[in-house]
N, C-alpha and C. Protein backbone atom coordinates (compact mmCIF):
# COMPACT_ATOMS: atom_id res chain seq x y z
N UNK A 1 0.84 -1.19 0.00
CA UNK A 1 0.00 0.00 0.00
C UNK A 1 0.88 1.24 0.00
N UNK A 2 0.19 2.28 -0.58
CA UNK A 2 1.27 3.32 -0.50
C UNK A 2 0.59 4.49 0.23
N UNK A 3 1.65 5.14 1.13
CA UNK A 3 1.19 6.40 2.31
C UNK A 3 -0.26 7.54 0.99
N UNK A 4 1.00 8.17 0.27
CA UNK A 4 0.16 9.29 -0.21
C UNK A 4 -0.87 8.94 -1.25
N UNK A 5 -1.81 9.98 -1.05
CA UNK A 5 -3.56 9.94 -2.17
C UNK A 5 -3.36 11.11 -2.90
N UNK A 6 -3.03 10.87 -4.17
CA UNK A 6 -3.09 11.80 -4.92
C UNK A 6 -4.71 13.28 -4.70
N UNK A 7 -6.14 12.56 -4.32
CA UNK A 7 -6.89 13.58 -3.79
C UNK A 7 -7.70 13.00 -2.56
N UNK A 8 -8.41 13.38 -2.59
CA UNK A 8 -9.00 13.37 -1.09
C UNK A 8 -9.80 11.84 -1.60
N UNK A 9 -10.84 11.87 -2.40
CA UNK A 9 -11.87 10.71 -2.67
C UNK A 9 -11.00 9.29 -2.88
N UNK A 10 -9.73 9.57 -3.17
CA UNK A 10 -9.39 7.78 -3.14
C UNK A 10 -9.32 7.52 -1.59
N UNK A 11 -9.19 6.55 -2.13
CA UNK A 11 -9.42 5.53 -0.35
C UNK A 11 -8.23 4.97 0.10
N UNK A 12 -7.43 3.90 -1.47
CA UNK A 12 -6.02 3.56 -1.38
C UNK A 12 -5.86 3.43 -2.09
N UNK A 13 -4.43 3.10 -2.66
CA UNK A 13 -3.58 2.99 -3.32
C UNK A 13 -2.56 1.91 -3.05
N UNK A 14 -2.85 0.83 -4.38
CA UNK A 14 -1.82 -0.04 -3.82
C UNK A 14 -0.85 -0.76 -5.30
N UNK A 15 0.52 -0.24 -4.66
CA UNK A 15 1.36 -0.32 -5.66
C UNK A 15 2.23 -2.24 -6.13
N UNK A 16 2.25 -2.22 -7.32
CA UNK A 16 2.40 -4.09 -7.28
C UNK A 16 3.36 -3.75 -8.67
N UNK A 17 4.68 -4.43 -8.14
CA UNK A 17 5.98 -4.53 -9.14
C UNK A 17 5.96 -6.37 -8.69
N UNK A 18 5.70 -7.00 -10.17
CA UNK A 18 5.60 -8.33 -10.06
C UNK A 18 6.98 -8.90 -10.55
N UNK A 19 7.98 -8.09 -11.60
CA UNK A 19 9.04 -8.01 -12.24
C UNK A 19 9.21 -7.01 -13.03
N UNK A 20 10.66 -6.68 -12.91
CA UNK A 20 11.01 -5.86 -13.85
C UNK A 20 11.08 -5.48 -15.24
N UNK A 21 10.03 -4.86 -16.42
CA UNK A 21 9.99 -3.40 -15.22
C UNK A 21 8.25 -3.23 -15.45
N UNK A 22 7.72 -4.21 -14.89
CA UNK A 22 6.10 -3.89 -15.00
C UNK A 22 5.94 -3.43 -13.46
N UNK A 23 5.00 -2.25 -13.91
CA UNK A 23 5.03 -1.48 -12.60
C UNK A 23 3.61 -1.05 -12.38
N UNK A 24 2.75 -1.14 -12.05
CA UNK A 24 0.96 -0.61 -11.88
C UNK A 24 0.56 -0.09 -10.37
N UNK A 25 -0.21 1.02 -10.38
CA UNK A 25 -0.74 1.46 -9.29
C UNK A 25 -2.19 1.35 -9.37
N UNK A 26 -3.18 0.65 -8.08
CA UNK A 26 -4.63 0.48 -8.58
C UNK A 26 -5.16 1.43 -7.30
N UNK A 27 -5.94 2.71 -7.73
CA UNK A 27 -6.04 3.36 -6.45
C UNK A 27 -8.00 3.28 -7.02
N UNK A 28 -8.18 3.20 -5.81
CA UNK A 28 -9.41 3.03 -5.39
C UNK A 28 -9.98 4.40 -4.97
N UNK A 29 -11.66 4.51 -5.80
CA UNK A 29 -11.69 6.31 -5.46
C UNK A 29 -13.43 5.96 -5.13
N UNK A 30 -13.47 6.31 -4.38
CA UNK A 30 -14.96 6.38 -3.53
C UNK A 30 -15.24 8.13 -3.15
N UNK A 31 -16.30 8.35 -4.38
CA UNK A 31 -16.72 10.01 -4.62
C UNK A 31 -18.04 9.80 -4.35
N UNK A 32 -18.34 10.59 -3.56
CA UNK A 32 -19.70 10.66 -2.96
C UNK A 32 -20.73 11.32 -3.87
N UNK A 33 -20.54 11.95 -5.30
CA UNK A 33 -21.15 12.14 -6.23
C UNK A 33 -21.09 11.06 -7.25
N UNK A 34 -20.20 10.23 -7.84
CA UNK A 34 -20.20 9.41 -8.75
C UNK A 34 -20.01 8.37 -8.41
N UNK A 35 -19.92 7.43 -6.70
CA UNK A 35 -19.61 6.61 -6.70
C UNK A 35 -18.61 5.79 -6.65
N UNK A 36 -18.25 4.33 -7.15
CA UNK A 36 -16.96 4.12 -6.50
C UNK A 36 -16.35 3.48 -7.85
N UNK A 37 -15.17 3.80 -7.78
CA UNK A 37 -14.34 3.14 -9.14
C UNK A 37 -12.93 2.97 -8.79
N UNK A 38 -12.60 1.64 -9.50
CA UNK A 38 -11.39 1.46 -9.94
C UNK A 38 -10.07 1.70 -10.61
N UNK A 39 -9.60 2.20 -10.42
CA UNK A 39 -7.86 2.77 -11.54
C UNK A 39 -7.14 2.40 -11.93
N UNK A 40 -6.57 1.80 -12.61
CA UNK A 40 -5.17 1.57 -12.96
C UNK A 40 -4.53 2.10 -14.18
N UNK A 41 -3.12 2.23 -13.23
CA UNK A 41 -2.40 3.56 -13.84
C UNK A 41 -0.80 2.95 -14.04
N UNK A 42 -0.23 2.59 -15.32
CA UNK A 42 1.18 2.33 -15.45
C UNK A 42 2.31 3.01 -14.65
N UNK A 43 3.53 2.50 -14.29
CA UNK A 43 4.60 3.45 -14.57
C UNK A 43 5.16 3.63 -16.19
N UNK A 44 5.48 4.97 -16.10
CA UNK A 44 6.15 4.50 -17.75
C UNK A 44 7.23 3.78 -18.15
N UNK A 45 7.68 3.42 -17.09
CA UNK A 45 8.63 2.22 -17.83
C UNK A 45 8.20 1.15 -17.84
N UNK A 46 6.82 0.96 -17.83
CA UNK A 46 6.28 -0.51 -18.13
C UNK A 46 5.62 -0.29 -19.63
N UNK A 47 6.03 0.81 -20.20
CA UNK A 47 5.63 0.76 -21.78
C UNK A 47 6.64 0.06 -22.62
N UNK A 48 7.69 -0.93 -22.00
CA UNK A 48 8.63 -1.89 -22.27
C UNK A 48 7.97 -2.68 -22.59
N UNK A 49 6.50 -2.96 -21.67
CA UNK A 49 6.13 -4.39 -21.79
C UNK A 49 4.91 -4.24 -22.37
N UNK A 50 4.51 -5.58 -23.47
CA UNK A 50 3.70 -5.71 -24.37
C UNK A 50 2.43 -5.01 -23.66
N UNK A 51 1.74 -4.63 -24.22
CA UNK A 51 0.09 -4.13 -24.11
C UNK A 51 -0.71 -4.96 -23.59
N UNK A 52 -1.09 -6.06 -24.39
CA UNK A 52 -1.63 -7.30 -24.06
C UNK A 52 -1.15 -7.96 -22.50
N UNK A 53 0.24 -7.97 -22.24
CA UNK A 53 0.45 -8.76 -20.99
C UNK A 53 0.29 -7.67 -19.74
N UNK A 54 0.80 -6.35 -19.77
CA UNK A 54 0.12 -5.39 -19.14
C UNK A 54 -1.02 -5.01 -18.27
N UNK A 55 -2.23 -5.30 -19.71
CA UNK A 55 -3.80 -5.45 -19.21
C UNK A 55 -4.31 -6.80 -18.81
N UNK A 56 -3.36 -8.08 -19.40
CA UNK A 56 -3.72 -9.28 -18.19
C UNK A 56 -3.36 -9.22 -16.98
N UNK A 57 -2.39 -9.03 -16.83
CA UNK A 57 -2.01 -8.76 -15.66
C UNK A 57 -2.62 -8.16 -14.83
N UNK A 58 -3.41 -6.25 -14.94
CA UNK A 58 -3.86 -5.96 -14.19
C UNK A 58 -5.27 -6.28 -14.18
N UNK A 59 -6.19 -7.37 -15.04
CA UNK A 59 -7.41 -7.99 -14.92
C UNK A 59 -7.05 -8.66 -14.22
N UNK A 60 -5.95 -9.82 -13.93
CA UNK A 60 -5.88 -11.02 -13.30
C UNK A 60 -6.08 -9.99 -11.67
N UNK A 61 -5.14 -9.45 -11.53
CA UNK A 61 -4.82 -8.75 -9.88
C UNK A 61 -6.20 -8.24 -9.73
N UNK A 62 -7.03 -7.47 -10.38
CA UNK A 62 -8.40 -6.71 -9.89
C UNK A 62 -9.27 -7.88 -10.04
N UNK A 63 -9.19 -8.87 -10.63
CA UNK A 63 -10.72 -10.33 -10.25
C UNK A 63 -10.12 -10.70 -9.44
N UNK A 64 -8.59 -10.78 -8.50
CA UNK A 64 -8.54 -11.67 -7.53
C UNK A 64 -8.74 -10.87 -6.53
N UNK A 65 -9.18 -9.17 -6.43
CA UNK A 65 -9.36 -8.24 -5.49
C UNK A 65 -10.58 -8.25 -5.12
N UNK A 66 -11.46 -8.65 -6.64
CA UNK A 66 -13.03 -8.62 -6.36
C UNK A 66 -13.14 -9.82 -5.94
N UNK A 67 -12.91 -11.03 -5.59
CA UNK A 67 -13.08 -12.47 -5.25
C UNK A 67 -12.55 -12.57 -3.98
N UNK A 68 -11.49 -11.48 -3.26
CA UNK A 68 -11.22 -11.14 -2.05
C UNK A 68 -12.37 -10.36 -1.02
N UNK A 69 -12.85 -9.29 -1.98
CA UNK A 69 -13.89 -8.62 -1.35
C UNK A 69 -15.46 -9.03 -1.32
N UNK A 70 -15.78 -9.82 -2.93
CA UNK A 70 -16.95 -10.79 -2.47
C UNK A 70 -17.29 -12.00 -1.08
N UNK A 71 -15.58 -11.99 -0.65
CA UNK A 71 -15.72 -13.35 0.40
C UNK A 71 -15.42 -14.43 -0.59
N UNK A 72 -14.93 -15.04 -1.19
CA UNK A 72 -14.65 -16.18 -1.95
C UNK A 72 -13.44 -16.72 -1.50
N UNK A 73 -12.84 -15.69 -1.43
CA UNK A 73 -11.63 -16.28 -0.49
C UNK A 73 -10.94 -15.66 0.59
N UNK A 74 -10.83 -16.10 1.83
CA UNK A 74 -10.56 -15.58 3.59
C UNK A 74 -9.80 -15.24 3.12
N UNK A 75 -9.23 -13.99 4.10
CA UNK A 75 -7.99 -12.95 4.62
C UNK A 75 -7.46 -13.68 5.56
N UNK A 76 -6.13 -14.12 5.56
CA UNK A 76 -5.63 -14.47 7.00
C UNK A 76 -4.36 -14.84 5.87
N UNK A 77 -3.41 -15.23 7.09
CA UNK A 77 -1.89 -15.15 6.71
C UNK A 77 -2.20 -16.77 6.20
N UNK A 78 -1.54 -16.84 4.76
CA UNK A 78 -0.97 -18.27 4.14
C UNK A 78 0.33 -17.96 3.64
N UNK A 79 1.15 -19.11 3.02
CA UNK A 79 2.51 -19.13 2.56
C UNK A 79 2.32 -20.25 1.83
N UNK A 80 3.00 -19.86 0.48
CA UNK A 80 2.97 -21.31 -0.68
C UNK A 80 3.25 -22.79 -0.01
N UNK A 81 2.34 -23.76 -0.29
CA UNK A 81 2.87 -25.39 0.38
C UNK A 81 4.37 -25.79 -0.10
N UNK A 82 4.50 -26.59 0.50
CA UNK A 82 5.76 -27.29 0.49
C UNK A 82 5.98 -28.22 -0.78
N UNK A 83 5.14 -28.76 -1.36
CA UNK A 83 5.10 -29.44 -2.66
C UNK A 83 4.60 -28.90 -3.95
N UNK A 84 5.25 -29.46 -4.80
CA UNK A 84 4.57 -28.72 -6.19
C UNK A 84 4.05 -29.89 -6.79
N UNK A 85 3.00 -29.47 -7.31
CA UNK A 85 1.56 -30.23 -8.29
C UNK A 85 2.04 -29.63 -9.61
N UNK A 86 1.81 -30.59 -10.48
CA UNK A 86 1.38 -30.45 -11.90
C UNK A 86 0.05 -29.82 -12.31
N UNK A 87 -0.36 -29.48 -13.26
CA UNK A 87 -1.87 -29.19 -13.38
C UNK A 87 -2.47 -30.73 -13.00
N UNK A 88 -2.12 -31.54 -13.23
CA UNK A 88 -2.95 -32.73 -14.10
C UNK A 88 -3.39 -33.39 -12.28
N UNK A 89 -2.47 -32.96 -11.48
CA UNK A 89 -2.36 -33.56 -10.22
C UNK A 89 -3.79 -33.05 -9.44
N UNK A 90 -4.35 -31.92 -9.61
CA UNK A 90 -5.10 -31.03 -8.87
C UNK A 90 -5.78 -30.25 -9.74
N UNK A 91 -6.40 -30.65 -11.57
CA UNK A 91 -7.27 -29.87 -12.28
C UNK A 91 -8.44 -30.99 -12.75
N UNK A 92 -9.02 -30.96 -12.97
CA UNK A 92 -10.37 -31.87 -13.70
C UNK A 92 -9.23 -32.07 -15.50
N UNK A 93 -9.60 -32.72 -16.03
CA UNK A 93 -8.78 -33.24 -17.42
C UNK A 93 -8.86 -31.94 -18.25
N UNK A 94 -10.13 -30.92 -18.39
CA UNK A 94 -10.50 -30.07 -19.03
C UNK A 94 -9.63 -29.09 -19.02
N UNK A 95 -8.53 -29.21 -18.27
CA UNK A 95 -7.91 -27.95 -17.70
C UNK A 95 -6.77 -28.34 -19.14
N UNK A 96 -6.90 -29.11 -19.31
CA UNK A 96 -5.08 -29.89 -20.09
C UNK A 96 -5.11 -29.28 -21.60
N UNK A 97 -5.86 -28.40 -22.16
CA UNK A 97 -5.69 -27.69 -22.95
C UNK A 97 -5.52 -26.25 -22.51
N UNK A 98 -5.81 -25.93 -21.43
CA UNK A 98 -5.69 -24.58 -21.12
C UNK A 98 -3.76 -24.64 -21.04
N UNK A 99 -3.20 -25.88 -20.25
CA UNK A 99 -1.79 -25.74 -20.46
C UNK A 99 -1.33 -25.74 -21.49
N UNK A 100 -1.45 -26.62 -22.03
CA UNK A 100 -1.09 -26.43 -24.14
C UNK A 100 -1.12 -24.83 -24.35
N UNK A 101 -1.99 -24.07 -24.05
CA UNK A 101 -2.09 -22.55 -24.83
C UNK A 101 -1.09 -21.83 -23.91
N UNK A 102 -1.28 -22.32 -22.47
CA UNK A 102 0.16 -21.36 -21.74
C UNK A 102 1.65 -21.65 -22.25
N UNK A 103 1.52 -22.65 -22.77
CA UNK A 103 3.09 -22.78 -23.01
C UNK A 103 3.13 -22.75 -24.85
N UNK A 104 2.52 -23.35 -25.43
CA UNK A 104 2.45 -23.55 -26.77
C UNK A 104 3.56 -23.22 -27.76
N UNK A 105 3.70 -22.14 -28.71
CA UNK A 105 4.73 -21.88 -29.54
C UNK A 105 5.82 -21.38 -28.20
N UNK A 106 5.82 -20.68 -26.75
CA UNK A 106 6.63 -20.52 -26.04
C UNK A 106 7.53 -21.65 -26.04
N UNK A 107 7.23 -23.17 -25.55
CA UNK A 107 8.40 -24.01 -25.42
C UNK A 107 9.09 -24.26 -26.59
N UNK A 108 8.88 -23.45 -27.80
CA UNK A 108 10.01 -24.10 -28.70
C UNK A 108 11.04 -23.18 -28.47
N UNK A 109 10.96 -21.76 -28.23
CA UNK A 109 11.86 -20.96 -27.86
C UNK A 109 12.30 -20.74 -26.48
N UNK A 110 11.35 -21.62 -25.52
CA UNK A 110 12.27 -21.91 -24.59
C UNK A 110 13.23 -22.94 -24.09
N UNK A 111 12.72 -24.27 -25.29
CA UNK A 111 14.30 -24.97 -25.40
C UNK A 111 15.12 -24.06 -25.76
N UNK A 112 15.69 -23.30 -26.69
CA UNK A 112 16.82 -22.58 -27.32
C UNK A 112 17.60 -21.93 -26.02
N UNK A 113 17.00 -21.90 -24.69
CA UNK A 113 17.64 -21.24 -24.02
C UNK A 113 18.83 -21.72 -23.20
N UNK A 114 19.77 -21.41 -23.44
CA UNK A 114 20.81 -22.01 -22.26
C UNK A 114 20.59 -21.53 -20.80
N UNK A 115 21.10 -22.77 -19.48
CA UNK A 115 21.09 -22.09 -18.35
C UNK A 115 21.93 -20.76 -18.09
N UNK A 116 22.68 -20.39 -18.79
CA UNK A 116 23.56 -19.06 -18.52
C UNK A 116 22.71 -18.40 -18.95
N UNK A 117 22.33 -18.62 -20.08
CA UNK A 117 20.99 -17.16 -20.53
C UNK A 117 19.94 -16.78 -19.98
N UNK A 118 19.44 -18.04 -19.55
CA UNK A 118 17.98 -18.07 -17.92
C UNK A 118 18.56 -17.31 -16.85
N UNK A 119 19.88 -17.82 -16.76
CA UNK A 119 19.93 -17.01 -14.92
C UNK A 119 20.16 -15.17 -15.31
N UNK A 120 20.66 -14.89 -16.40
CA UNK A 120 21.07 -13.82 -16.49
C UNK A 120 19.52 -13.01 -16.54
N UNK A 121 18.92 -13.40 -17.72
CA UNK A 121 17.74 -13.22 -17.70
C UNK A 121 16.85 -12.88 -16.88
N UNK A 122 17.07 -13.63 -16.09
CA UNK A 122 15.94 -13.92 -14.61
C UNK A 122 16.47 -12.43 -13.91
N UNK A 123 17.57 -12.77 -13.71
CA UNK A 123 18.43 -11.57 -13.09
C UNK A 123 17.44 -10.24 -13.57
N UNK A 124 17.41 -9.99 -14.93
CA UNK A 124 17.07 -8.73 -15.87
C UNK A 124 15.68 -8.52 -14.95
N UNK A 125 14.87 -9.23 -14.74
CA UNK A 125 13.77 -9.44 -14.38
C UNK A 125 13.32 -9.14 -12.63
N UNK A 126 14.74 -9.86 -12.23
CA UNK A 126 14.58 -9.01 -10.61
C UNK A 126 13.31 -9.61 -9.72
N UNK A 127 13.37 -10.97 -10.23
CA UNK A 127 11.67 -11.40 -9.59
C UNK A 127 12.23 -12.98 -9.95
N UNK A 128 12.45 -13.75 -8.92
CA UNK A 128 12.33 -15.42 -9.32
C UNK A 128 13.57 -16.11 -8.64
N UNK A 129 13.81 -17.54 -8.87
CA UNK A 129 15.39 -18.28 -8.36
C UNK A 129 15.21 -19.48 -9.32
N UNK A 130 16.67 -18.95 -9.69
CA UNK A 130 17.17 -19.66 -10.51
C UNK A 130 18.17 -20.98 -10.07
N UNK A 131 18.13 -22.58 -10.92
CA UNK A 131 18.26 -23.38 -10.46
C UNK A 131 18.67 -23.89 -11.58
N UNK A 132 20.33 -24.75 -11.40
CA UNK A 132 20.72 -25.62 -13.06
C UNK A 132 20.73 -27.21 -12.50
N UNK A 133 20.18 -27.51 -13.42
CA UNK A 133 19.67 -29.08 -13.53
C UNK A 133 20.69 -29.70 -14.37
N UNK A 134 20.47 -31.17 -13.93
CA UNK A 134 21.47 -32.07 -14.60
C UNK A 134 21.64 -32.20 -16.33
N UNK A 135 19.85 -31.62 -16.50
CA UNK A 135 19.47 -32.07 -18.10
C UNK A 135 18.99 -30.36 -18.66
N UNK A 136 19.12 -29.36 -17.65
CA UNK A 136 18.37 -28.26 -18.00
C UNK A 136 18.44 -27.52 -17.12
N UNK A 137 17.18 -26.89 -16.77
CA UNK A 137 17.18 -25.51 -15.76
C UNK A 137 15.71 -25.48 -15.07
N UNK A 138 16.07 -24.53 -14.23
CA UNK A 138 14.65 -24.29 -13.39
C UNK A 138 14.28 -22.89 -12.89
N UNK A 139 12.92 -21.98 -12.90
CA UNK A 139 12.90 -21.37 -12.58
C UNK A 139 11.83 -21.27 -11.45
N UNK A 140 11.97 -20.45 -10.18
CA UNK A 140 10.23 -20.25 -9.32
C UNK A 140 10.62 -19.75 -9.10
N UNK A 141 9.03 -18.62 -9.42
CA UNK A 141 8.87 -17.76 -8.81
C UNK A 141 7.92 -17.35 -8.32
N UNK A 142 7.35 -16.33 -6.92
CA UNK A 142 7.01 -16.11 -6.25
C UNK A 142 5.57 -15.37 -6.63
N UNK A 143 4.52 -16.10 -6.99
CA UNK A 143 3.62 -14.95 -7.32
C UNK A 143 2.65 -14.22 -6.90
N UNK A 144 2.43 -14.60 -5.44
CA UNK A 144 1.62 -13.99 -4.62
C UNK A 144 1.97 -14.46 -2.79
N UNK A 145 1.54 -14.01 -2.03
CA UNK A 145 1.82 -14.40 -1.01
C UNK A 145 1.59 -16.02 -0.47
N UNK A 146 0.73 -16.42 -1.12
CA UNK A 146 0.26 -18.01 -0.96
C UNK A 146 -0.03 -18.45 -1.88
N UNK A 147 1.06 -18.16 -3.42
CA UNK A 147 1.11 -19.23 -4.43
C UNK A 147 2.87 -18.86 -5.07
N UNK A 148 2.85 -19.91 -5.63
CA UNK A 148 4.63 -20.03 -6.12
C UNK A 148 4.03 -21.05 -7.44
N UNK A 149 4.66 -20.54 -8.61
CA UNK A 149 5.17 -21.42 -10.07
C UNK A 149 6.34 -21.95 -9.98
N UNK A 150 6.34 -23.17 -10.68
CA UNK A 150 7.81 -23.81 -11.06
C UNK A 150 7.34 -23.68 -12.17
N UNK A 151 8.75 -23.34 -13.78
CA UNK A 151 8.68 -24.10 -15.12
C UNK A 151 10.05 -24.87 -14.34
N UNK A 152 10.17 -25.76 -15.55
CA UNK A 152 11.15 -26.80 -15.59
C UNK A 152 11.15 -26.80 -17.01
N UNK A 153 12.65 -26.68 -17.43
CA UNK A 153 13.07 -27.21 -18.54
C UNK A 153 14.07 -28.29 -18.96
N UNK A 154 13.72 -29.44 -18.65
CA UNK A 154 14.72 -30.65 -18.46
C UNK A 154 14.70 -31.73 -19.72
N UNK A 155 14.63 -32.26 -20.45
CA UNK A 155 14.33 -32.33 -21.91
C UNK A 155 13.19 -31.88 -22.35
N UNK A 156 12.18 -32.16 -21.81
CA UNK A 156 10.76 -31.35 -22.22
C UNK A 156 10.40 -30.43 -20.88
N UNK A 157 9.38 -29.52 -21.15
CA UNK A 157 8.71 -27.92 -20.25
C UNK A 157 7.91 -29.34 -19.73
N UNK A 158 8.13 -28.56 -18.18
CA UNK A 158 7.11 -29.22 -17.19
C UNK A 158 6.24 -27.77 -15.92
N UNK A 159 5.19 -27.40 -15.74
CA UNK A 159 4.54 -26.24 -15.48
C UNK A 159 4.42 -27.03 -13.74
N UNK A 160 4.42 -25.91 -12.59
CA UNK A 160 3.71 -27.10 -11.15
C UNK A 160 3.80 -25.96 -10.78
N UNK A 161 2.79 -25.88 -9.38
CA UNK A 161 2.31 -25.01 -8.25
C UNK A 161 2.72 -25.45 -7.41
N UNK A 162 2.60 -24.53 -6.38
CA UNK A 162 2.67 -24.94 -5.20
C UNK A 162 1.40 -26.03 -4.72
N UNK A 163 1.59 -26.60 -3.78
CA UNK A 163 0.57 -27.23 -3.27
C UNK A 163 -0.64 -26.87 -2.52
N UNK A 164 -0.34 -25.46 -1.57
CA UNK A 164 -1.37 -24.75 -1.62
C UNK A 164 -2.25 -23.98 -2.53
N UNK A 165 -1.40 -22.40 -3.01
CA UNK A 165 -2.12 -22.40 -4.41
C UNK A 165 -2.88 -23.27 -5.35
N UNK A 166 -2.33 -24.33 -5.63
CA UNK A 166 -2.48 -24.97 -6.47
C UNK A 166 -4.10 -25.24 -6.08
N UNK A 167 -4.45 -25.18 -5.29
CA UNK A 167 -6.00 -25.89 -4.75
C UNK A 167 -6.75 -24.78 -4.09
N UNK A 168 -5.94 -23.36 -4.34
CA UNK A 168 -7.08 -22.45 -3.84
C UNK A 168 -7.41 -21.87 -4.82
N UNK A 169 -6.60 -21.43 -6.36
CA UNK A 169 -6.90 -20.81 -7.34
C UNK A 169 -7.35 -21.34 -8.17
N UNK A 170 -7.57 -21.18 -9.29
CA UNK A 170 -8.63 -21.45 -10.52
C UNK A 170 -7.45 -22.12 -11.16
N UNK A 171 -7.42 -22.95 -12.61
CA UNK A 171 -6.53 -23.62 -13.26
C UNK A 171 -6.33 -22.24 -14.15
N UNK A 172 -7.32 -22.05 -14.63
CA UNK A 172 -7.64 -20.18 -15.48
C UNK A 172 -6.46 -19.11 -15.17
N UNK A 173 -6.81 -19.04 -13.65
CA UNK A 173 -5.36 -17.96 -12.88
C UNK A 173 -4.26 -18.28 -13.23
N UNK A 174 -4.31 -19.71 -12.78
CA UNK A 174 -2.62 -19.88 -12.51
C UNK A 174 -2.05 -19.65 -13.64
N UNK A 175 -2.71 -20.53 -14.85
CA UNK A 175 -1.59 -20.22 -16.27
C UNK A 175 -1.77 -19.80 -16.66
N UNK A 176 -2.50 -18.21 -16.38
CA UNK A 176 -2.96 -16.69 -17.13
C UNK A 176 -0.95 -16.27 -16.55
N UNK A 177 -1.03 -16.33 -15.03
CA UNK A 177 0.22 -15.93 -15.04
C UNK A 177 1.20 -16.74 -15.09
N UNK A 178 1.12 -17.84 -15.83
CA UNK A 178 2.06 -18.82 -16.28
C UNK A 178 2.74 -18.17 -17.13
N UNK A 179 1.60 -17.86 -18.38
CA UNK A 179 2.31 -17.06 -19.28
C UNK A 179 2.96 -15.93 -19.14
N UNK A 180 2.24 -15.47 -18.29
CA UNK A 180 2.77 -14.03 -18.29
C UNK A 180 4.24 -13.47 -17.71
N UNK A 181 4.51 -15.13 -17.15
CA UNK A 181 6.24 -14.50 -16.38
C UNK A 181 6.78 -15.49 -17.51
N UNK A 182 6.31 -16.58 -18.16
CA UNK A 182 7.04 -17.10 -19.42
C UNK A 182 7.55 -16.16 -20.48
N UNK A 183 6.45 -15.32 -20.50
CA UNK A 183 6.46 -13.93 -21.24
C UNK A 183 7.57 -13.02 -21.33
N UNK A 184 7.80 -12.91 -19.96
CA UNK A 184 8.78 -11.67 -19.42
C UNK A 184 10.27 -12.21 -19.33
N UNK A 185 10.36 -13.64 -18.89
CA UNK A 185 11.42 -14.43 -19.02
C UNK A 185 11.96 -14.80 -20.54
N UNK A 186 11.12 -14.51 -21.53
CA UNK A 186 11.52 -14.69 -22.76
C UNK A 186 12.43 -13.52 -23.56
N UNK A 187 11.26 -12.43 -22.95
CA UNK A 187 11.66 -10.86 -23.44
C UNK A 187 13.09 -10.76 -22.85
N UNK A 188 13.30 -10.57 -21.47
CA UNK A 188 14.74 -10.51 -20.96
C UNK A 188 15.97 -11.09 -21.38
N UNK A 189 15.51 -12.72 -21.79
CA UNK A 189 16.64 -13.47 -22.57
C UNK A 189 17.50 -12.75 -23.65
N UNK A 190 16.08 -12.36 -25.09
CA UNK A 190 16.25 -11.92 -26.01
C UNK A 190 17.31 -10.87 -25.53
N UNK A 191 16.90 -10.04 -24.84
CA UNK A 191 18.32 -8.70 -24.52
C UNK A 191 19.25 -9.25 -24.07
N UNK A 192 19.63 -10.61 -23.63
CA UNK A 192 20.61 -11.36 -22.98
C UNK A 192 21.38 -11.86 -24.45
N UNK A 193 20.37 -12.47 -25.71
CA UNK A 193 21.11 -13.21 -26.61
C UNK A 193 20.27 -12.54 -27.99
N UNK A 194 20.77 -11.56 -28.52
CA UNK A 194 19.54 -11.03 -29.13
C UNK A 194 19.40 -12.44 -30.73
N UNK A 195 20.26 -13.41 -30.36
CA UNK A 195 19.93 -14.14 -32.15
C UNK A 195 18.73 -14.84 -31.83
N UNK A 196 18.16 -14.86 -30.26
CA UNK A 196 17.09 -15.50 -29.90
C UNK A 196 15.88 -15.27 -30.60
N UNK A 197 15.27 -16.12 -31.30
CA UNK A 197 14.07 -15.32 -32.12
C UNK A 197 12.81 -14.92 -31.27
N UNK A 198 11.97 -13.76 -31.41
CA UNK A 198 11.27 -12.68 -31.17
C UNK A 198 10.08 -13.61 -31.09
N UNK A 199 9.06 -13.95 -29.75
CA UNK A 199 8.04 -14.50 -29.45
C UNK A 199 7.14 -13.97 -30.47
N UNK A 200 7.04 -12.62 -30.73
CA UNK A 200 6.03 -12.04 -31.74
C UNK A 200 5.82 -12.90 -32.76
N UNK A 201 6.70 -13.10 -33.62
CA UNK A 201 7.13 -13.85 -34.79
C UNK A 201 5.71 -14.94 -34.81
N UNK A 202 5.51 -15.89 -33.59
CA UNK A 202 4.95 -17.07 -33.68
C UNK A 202 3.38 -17.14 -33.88
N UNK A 203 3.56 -15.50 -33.59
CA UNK A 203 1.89 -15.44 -33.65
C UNK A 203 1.71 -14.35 -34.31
């Protein structure tokens, strides 16, 4: 949350840097003539990052604000579980195309990546821990207070949650921001190795 209100009618303001350099402020304004509304407002150095992943991002954070404030899901202190699930471990079967589209043309350009190019990468990004495997690499990272992603890239992409998350959020959520740090982890590489070819390209 942040101290200052730009005017009197917001209520709060709460600032969310998920990685570098996406940056959003969502201030909440309750006007006793018009009612109550929502904001969100970039930093400008998040005009780095695509348009599209931008405005998922701040849909994903404002439905999990309204699903906080409907009561759908308690306030009280959690921390990601100790085990990581696959989708397949903790989704109904229906879910197993929603992973296909989170990763899809992404894993062909994320084989190309070496572990030196991931950690540097990751680095660029300022958000995650990096891990070298016998056959590949690993990344998690941290995406809310009581959920954590693993990818794995060990001959083939393998996607897992935490074990809590994994069973409080939607299959929908999780690999909305599956992609979206696959996303950012891709972009960073590219400035790491620029012969890396351009995610745009695939689509």
């Amino acid at each position: 949350m942040v101290e200052g209100r730009p005017y009197a009618s917001i209520q709060w303001v709460l600032r969310l840097k998920p990685f570098r350099p996406l940056e959003l402020y969502l201030l909440f304004d309750l006007d006793p003539e018009f009612g109550a509304d929502l904001r969100v407002f970039y930093a400008r150095k998040s005009l780095a990052v695509p348009t599209e992943d931008a405005y998922v991002f701040a849909w994903d954070l404002v439905a999990l604000l309204a699903r906080y404030g409907r009561g759908e899901y308690a306030v009280r202190p959690a921390a990601p579980g100790k085990d990581w699930l696959a989708l397949s471990d903790f989704a109904a079967a229906a879910a197993g195309p929603l992973e296909g589209v989170s990763l899809g043309v992404r894993e062909e350009v994320l084989r190309l990546l070496s572990p030196e190019v991931v950690e540097v990468g990751l680095r660029r990004m300022d958000c995650g821990t990096f891990a070298g495997l016998a056959g590949g690499w690993q990344v998690v990272w941290p995406l809310l207070g009581d959920l954590a992603f693993r990818f794995r890239m060990e001959g083939s992409a393998s996607l897992a949650f935490d074990s809590f998350g994994a069973r409080k959020y939607g299959p929908e959520f999780l690999l909305s921001f599956a992609w979206l740090y696959l996303n950012a982890l891709l972009r960073e590489c590219r400035q790491v190795d620029p012969s890396l070819p351009q995610l745009s390209r695939y689509f």
